[in-house]
N, C-alpha and C. Protein backbone atom coordinates (compact mmCIF):
# COMPACT_ATOMS: atom_id res chain seq x y z
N UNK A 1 17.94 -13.99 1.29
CA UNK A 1 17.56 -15.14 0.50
C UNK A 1 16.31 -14.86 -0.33
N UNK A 2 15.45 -14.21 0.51
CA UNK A 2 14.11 -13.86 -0.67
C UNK A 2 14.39 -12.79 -1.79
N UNK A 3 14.96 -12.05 -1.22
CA UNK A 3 15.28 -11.10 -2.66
C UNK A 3 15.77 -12.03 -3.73
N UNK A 4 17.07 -12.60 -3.39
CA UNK A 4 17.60 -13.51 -4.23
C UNK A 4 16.55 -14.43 -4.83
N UNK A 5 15.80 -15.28 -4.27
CA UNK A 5 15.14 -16.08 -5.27
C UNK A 5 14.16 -15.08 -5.93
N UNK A 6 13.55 -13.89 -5.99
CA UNK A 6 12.63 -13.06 -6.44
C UNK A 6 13.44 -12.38 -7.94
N UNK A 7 14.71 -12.14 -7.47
CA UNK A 7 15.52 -11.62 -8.35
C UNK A 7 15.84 -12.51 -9.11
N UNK A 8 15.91 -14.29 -9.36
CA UNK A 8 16.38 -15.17 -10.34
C UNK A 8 15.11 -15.33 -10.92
N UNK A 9 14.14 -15.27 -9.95
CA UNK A 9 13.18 -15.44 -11.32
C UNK A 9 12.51 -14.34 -11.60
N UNK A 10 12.62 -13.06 -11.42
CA UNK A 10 12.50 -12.16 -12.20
C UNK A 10 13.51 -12.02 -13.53
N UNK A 11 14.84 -12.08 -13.19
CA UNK A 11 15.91 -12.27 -14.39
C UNK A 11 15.39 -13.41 -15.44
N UNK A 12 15.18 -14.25 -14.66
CA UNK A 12 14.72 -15.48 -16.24
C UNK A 12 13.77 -15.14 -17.23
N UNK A 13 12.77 -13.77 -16.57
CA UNK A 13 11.41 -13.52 -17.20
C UNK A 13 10.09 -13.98 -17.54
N UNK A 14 10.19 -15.10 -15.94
CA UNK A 14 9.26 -15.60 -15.78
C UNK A 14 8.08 -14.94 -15.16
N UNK A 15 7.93 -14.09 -14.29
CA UNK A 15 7.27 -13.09 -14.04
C UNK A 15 7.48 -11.30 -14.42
N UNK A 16 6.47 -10.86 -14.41
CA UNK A 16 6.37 -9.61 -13.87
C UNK A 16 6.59 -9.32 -12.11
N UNK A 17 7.26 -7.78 -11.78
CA UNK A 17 7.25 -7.54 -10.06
C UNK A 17 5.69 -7.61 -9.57
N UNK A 18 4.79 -7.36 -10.67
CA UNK A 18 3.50 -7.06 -9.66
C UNK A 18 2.45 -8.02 -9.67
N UNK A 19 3.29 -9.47 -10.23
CA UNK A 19 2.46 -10.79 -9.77
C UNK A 19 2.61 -11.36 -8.69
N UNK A 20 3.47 -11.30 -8.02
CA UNK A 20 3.62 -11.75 -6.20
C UNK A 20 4.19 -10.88 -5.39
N UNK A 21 3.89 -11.24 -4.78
CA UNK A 21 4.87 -10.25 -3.41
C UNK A 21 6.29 -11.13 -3.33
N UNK A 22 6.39 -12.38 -2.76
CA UNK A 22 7.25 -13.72 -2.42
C UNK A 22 7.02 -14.74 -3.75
N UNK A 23 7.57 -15.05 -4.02
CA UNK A 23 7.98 -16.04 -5.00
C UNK A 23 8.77 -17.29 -4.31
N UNK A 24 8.69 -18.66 -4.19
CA UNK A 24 9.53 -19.46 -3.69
C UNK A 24 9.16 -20.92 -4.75
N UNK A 25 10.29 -21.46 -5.34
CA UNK A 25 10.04 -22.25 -6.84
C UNK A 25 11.01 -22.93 -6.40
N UNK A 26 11.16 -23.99 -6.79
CA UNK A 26 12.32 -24.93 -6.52
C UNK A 26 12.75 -25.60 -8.04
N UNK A 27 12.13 -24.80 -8.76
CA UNK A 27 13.07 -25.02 -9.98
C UNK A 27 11.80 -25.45 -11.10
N UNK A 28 10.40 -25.68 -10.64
CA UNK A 28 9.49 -26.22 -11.51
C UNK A 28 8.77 -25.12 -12.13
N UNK A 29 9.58 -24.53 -12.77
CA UNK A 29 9.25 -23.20 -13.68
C UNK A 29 7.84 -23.41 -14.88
N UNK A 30 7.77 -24.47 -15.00
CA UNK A 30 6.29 -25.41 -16.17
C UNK A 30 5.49 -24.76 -15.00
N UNK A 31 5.35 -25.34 -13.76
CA UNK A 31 3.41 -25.25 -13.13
C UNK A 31 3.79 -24.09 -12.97
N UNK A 32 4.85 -22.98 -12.13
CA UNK A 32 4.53 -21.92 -12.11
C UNK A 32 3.97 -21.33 -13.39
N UNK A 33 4.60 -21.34 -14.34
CA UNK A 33 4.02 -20.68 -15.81
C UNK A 33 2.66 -20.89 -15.80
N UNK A 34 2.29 -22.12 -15.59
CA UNK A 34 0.74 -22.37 -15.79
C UNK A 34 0.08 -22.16 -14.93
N UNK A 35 0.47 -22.17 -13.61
CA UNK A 35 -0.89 -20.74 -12.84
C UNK A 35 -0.21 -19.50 -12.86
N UNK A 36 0.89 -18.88 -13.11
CA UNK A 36 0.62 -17.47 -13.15
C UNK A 36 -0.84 -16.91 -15.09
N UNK A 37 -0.61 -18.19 -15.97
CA UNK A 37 -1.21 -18.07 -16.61
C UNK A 37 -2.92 -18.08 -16.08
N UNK A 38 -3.32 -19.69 -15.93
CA UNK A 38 -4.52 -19.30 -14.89
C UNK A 38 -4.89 -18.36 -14.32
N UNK A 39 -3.95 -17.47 -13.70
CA UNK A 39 -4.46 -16.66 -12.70
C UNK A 39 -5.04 -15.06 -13.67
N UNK A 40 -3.71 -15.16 -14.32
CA UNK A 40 -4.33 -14.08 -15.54
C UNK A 40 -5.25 -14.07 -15.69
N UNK A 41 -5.99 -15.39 -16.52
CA UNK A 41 -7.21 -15.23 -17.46
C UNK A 41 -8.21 -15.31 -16.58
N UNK A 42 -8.34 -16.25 -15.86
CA UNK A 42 -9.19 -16.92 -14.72
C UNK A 42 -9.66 -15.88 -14.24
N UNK A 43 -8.52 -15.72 -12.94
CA UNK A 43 -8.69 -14.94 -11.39
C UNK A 43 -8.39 -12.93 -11.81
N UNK A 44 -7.94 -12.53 -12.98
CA UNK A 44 -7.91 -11.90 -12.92
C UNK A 44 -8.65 -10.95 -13.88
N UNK A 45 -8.74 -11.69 -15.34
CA UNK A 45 -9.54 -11.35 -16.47
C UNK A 45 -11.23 -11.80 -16.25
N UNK A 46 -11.13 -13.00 -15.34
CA UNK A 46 -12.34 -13.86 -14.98
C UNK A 46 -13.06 -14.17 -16.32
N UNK A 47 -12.30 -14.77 -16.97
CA UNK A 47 -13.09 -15.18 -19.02
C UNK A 47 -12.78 -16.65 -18.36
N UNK A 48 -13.88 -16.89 -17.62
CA UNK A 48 -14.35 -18.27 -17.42
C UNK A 48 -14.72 -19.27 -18.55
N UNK A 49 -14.62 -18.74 -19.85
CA UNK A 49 -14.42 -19.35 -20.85
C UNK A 49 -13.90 -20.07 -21.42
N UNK A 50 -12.18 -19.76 -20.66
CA UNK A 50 -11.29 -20.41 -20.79
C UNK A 50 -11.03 -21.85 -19.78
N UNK A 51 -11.92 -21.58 -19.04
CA UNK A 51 -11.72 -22.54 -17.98
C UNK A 51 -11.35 -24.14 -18.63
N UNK A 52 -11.32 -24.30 -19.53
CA UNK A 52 -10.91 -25.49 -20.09
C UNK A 52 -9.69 -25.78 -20.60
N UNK A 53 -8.56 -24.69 -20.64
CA UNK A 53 -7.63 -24.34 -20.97
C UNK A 53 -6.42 -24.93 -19.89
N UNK A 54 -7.09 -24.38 -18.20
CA UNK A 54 -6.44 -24.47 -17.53
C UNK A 54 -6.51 -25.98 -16.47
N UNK A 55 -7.91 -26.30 -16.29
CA UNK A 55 -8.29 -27.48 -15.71
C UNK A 55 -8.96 -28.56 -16.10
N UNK A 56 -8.25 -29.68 -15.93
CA UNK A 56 -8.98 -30.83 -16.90
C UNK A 56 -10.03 -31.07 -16.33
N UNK A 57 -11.02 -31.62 -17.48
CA UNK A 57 -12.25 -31.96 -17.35
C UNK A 57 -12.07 -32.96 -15.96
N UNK A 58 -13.11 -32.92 -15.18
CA UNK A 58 -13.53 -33.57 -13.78
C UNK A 58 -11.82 -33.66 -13.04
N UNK A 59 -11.61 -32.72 -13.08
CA UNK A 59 -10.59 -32.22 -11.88
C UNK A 59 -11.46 -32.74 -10.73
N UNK A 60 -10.16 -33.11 -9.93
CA UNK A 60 -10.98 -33.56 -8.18
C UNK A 60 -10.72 -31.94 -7.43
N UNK A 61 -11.83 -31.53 -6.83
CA UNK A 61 -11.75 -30.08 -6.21
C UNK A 61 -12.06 -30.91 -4.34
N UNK A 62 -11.83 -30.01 -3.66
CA UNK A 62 -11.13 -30.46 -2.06
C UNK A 62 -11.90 -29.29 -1.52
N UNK A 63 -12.91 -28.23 -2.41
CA UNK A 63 -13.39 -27.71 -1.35
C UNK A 63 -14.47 -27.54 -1.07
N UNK A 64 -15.59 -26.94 -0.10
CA UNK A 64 -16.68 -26.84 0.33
C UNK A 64 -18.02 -25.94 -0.36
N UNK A 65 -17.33 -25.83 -1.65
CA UNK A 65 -18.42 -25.01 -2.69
C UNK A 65 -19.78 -25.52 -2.56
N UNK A 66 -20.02 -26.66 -1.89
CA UNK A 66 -21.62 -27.45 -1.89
C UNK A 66 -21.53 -27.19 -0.09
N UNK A 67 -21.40 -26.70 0.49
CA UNK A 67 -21.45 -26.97 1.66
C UNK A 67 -21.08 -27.69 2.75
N UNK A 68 -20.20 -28.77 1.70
CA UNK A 68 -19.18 -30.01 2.74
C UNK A 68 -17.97 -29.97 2.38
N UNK A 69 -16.92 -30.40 2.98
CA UNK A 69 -16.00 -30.79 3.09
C UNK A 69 -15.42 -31.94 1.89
N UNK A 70 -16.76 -32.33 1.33
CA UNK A 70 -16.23 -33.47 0.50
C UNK A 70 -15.60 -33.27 -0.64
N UNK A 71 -14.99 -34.27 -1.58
CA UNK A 71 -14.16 -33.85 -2.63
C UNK A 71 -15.31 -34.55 -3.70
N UNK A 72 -15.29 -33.76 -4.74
CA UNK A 72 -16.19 -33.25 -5.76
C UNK A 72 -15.41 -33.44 -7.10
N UNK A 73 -16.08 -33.84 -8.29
CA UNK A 73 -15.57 -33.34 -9.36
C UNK A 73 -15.64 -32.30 -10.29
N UNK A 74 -15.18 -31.38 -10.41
CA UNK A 74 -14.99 -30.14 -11.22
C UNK A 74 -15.35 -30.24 -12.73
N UNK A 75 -15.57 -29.30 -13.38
CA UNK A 75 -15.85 -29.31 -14.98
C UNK A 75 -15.57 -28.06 -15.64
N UNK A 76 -15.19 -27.74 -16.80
CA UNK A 76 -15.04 -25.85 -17.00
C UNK A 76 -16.43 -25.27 -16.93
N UNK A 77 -17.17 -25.74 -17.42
CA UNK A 77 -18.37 -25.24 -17.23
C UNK A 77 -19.24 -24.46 -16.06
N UNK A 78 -18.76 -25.46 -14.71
CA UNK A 78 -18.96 -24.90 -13.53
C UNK A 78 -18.36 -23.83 -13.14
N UNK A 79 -16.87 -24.30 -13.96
CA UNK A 79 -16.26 -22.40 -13.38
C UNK A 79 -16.54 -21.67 -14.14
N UNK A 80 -17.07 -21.34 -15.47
CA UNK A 80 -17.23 -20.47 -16.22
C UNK A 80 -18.24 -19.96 -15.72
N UNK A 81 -19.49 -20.75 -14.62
CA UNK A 81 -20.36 -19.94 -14.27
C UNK A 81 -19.87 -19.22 -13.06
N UNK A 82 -18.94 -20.07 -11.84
CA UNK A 82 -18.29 -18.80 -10.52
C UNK A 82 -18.02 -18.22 -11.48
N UNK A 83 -16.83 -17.57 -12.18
CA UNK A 83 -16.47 -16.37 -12.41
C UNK A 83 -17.72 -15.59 -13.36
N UNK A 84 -18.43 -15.68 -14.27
CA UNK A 84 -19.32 -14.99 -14.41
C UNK A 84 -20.34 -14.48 -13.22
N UNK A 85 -20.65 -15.52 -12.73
CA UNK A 85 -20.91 -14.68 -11.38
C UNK A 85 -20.42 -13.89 -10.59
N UNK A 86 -19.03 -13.93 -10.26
CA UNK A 86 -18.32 -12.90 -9.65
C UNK A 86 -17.83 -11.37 -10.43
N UNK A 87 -18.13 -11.47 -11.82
CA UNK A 87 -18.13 -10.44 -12.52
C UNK A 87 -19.73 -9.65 -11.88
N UNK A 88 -20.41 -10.36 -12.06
CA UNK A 88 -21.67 -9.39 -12.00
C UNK A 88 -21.49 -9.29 -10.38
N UNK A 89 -21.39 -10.48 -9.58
CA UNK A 89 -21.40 -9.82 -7.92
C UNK A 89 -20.67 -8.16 -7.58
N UNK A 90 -19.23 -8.44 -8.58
CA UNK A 90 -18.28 -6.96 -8.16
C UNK A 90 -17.42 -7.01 -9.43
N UNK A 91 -17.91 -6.58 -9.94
CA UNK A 91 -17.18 -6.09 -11.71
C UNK A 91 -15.50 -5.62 -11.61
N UNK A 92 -15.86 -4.35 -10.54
CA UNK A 92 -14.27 -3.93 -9.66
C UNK A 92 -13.89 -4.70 -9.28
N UNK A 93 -13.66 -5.72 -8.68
CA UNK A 93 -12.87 -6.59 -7.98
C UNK A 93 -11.28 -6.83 -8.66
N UNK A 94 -10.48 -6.65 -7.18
CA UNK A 94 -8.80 -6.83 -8.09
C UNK A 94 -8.59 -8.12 -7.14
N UNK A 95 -7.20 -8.70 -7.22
CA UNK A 95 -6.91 -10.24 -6.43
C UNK A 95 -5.05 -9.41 -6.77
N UNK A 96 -4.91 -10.22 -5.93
CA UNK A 96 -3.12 -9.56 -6.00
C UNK A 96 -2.66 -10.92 -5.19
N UNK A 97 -1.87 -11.26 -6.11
CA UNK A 97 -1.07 -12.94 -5.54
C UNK A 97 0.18 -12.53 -4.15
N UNK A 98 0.21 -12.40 -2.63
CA UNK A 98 0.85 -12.20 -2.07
C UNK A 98 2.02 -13.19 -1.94
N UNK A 99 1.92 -14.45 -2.24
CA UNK A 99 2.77 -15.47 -1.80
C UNK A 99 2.19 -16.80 -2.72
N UNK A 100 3.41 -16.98 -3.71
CA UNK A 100 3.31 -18.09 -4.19
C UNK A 100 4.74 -19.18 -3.82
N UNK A 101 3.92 -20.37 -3.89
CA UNK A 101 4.52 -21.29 -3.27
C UNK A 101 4.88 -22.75 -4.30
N UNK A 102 6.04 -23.36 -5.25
CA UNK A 102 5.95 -24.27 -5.89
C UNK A 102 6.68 -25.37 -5.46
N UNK A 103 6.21 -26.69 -5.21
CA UNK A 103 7.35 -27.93 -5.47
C UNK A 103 6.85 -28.58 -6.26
N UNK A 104 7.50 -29.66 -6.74
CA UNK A 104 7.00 -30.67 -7.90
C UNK A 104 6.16 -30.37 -8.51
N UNK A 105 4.48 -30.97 -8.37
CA UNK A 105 3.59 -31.18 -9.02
C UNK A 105 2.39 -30.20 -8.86
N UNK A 106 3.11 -29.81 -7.49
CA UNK A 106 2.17 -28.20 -6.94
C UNK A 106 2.45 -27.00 -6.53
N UNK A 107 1.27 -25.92 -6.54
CA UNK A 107 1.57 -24.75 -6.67
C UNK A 107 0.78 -24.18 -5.31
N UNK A 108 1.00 -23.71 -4.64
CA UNK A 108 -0.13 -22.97 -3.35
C UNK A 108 0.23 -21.29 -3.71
N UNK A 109 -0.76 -20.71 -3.33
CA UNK A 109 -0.74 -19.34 -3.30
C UNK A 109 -2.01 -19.51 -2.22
N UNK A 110 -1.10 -17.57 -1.85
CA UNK A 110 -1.88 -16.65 -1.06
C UNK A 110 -2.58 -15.30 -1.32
N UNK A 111 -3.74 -15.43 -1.42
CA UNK A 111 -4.32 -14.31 -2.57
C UNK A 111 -4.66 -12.72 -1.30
N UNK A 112 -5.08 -11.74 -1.74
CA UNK A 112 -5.73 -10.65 -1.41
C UNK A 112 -7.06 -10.49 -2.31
N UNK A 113 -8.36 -10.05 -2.32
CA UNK A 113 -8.84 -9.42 -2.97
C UNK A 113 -9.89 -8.66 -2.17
N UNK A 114 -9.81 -7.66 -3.56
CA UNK A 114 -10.71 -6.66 -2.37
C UNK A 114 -11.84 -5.75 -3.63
N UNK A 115 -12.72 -5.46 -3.33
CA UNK A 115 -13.88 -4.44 -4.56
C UNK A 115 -14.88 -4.10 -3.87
N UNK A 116 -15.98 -4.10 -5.05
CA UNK A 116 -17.52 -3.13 -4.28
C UNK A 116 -18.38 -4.05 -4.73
N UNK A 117 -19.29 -4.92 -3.47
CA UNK A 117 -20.35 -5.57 -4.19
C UNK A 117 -21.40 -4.61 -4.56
N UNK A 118 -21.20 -4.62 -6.21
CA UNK A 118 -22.11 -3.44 -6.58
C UNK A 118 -23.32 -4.78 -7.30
N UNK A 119 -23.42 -5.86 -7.37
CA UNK A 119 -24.45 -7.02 -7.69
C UNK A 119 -24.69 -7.98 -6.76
N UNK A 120 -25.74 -8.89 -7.06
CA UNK A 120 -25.82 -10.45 -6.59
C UNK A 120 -24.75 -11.41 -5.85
N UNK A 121 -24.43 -11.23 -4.85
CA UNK A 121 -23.90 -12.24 -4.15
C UNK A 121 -24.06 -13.35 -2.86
N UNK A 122 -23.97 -14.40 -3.21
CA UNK A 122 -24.83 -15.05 -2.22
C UNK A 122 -26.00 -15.23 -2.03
N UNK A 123 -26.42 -14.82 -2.82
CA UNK A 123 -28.43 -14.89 -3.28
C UNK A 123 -28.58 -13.62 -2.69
N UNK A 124 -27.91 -12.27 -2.26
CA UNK A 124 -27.87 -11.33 -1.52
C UNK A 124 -28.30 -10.19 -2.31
N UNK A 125 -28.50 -8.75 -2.34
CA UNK A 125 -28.81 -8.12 -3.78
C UNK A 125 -27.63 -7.09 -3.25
N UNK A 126 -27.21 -6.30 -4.19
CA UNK A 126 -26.21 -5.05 -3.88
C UNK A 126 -26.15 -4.02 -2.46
N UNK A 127 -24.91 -4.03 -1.65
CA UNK A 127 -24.98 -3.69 -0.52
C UNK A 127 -24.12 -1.99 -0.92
N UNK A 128 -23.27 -2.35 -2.07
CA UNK A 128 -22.52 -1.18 -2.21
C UNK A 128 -21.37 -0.84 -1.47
N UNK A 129 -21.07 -1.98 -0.78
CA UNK A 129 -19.83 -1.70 0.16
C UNK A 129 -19.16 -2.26 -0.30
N UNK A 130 -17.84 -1.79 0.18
CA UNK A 130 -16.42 -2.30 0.12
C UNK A 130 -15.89 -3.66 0.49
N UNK A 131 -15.50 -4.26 0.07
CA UNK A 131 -14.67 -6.00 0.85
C UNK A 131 -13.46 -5.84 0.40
N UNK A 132 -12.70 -6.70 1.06
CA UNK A 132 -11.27 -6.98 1.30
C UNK A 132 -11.32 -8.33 2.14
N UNK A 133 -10.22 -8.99 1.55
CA UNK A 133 -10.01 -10.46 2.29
C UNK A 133 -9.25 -11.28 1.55
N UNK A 134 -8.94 -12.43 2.53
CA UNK A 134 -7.89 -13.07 2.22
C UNK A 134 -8.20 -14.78 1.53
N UNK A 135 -7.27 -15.36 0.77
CA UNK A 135 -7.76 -16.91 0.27
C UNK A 135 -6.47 -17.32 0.01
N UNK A 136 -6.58 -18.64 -0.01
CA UNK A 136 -5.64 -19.42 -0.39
C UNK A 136 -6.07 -20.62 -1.32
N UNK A 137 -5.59 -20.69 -2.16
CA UNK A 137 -5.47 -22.13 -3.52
C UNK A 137 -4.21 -23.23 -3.23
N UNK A 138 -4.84 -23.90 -3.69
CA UNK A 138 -3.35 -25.29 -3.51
C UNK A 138 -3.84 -25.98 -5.07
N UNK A 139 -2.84 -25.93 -5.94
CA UNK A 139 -3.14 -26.42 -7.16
C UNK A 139 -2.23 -27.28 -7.57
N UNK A 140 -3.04 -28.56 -7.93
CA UNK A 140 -1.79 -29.91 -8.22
C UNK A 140 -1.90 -29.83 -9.99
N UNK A 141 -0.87 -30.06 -10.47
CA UNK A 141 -0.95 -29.57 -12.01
C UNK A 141 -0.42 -31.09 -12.88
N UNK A 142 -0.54 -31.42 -13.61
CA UNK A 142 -0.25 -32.47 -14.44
C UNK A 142 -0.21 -32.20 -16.22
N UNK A 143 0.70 -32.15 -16.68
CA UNK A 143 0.84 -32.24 -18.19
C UNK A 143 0.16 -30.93 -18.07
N UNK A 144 0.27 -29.51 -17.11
CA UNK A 144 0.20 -28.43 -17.87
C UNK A 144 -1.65 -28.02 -17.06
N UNK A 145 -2.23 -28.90 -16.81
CA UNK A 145 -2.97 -28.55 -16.15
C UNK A 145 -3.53 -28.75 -14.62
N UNK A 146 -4.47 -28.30 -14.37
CA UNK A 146 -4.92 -28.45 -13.14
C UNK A 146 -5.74 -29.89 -13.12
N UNK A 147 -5.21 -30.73 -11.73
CA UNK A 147 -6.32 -31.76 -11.74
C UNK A 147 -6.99 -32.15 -10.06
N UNK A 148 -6.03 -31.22 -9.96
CA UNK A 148 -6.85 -31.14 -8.46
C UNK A 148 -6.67 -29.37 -7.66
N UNK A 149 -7.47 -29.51 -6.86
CA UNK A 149 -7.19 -28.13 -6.46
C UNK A 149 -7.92 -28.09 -4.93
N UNK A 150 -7.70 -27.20 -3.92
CA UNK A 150 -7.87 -27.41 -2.30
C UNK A 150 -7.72 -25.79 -2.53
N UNK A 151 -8.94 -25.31 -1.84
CA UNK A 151 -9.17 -23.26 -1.66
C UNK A 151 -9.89 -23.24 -0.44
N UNK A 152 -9.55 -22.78 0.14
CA UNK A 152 -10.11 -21.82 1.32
C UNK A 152 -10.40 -20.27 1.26
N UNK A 153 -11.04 -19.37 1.55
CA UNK A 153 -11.02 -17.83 1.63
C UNK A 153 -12.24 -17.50 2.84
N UNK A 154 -11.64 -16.03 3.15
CA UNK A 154 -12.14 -16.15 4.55
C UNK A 154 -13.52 -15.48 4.27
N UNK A 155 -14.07 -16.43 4.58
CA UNK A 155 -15.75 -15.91 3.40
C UNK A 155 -16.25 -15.14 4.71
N UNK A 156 -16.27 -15.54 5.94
CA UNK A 156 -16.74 -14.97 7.17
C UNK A 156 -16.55 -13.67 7.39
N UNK A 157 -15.71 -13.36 6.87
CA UNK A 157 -15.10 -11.63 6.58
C UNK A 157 -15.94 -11.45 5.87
N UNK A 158 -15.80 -12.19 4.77
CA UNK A 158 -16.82 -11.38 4.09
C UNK A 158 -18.22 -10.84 4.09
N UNK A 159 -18.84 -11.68 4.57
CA UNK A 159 -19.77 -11.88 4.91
C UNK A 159 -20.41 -10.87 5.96
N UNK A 160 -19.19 -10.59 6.52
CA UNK A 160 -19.44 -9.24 8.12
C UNK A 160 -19.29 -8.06 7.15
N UNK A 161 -18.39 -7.75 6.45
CA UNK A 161 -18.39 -6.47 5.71
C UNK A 161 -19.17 -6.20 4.88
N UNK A 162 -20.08 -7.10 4.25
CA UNK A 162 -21.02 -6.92 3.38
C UNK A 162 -22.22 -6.79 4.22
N UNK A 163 -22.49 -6.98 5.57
CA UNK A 163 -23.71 -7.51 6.13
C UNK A 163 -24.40 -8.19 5.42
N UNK A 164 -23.91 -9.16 4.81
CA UNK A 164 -25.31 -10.42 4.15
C UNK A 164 -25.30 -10.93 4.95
N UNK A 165 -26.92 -11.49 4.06
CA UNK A 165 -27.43 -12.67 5.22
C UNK A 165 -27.52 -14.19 4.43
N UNK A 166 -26.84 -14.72 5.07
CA UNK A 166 -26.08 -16.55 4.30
C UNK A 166 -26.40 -17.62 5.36
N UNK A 167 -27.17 -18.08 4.95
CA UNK A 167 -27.13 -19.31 5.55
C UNK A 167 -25.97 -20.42 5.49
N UNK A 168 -24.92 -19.97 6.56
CA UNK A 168 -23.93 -20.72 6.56
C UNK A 168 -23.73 -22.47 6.53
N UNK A 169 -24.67 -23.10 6.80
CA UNK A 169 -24.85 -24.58 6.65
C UNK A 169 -24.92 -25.44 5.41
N UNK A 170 -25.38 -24.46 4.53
CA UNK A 170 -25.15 -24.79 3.17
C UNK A 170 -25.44 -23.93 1.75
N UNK A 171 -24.14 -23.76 1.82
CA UNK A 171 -24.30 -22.04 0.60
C UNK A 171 -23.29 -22.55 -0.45
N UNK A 172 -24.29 -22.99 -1.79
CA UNK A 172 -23.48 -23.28 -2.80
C UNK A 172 -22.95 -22.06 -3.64
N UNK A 173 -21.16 -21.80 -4.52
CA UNK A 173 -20.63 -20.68 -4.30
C UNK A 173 -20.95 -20.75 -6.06
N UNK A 174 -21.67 -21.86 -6.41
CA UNK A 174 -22.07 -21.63 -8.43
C UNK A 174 -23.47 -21.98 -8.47
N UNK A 175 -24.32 -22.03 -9.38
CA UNK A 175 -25.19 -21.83 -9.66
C UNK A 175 -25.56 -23.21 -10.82
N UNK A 176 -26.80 -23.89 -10.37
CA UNK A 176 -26.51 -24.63 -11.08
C UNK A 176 -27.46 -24.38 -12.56
């Protein structure tokens, strides 16, 4: 069954083989298009520039970028600064989509990424080591964009492989 759905939507030419591992769509071929696009520019080009392209202004975000649990409103601006920051944290850095997931109005994926913090991360200065680790996105899409979104990644990994030192109680992940 997975080959098969990997193979219909590879035939349609909605993807490339080396954007997921698993593919599972139930037919809402629009949001997939628009985060495998996202993920391009965003997560993989990181031209946080565009961030307005993909998520509407004050998107509701679901995750703990301030240190809580609470839900927040988003802006491109804010992401244009994470990903500029994550350019300079690890310039190398790749992300490889293992498992994407679509029904209706949403999209979940399961990411990999892995590089060299060769800069600034975490208020941390260059350790020169290697990371690898895992995240997950849940992206609700409307008329083409993002208006909500729920991420987790296993920062605690990270955090051991880099030996930084983070004050886990409250570590904002942008800059204001």
């Amino acid at each position: 069954m997975r080959s098969l759905v990997i193979a219909a939507i590879f035939g349609l030419g909605i993807i490339t083989p080396a954007t997921a591992t698993e593919i599972r769509c139930d037919g809402n071929e629009e949001n997939l298009n628009a985060y495998l696009a996202l993920f391009d520019v965003l997560f993989k080009q990181r031209d946080g520039s565009r961030a307005g392209e993909f998520y509407a202004e004050g998107f509701l975000s679901n995750n703990s970028d301030a240190g809580g649990a609470e839900q927040t409103r988003g802006s491109a601006a804010q992401l244009e600064r994470m990903f500029s920051a994550s350019k300079v944290a690890s310039p190398d850095r790749q992300i490889r989509n293992d498992l994407i997931i679509c029904s209706d109005d949403m999209v979940s994926t399961r990411m990999t990424v892995w590089g060299t913090q060769s800069g600034i991360m975490m208020g941390n200065p260059a350790t020169g080591r290697p990371f690898k680790f895992t995240a997950m996105d849940i992206f609700r899409f409307k008329d083409g964009m993002v208006v909500e979104r729920w991420g987790e990644s296993d920062t605690i990994i990270l955090i051991r492989q880099l030996g930084l030192n983070v004050d886990l109680s409250h570590q904002p992940l942008t800059t204001k």
